[in-house]
Protein backbone atom coordinates (compact mmCIF):
# COMPACT_ATOMS: atom_id res chain seq x y z
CA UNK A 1 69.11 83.76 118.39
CA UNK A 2 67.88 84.85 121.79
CA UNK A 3 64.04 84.10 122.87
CA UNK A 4 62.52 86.82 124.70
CA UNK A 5 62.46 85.16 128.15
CA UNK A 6 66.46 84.69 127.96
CA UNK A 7 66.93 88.60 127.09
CA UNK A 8 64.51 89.33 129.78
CA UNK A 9 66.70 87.72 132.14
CA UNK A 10 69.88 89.44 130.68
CA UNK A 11 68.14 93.04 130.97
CA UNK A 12 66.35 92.37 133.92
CA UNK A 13 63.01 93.62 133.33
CA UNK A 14 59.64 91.49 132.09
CA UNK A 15 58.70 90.11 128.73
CA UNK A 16 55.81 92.41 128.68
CA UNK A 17 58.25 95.48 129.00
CA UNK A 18 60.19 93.86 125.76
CA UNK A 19 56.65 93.54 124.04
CA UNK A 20 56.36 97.36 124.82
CA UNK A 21 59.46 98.43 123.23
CA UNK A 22 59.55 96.20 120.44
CA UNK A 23 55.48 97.96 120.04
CA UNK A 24 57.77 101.50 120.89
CA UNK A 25 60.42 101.07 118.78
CA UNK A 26 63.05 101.19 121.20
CA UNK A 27 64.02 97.27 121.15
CA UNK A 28 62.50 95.99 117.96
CA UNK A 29 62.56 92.31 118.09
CA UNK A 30 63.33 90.58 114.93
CA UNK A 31 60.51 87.66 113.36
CA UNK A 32 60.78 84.01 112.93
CA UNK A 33 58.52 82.86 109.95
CA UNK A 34 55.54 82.16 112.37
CA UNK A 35 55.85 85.84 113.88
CA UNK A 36 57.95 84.34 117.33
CA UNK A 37 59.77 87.19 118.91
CA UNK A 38 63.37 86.58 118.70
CA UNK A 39 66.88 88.78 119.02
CA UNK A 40 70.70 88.64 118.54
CA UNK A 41 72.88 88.84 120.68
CA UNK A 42 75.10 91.89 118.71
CA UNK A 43 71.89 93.21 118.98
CA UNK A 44 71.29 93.14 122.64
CA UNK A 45 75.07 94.07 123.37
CA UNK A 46 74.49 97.35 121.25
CA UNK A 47 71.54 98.55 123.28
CA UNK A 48 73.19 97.72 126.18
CA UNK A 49 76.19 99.97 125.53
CA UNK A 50 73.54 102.28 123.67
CA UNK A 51 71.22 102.42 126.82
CA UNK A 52 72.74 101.84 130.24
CA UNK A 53 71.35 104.53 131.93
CA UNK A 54 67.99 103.61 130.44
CA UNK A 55 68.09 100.40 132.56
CA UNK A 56 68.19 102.02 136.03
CA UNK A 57 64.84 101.74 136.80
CA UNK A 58 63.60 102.64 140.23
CA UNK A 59 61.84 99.98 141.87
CA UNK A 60 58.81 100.61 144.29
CA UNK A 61 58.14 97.00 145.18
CA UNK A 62 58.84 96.36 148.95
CA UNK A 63 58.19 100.47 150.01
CA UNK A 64 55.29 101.03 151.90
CA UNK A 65 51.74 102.45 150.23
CA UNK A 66 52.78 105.81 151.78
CA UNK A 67 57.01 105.80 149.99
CA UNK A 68 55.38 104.97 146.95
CA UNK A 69 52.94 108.17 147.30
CA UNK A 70 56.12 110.35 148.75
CA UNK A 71 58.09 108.87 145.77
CA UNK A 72 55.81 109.51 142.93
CA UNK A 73 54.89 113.15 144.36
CA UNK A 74 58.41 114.19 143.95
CA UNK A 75 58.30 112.95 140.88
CA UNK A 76 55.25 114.28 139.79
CA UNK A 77 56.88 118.08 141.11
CA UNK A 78 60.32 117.21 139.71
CA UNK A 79 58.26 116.78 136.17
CA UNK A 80 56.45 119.80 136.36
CA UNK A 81 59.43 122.24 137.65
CA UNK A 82 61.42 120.61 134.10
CA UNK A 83 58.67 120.65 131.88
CA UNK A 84 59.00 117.03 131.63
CA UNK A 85 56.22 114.69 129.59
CA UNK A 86 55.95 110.90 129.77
């Protein structure tokens, strides 16, 4: 049984992104009797192998205000030109 702050640390991304998919249905967190997040650890090893490329997650911390608006204008046009929604 894995507490949400130890598979936050395994995946690398925030409790609050965990809350999110577990709310999205993409990591659904199992329930202790008083309603505690929890998960296994065949279950984090599936959606691992399940969801690798998922995890790459492009960072803007440390760019400058004006990267971040080059970066998310690009994306912004690369969305548009593939008919992509969020």
């Amino acid at each position: 049984m894995l507490k949400p702050k130890e598979v936050s640390q395994i995946l690398d991304v925030s409790v609050k992104t965990l809350q999110r998919w577990d709310a999205k249905g993409i990591l659904v967190a199992q329930r202790t009797g008083h309603n505690r997040r929890f998960y296994s650890q065949d279950q984090i090893d599936k959606f691992l192998q399940n969801n690798s490329e998922r995890l790459e997650i492009v960072s803007l911390k440390g760019l400058t205000s004006r990267q971040q608006a080059i970066i998310k204008d690009l994306l912004t046009d690369f969305r548009k030109a593939n008919q992509v929604t969020r």
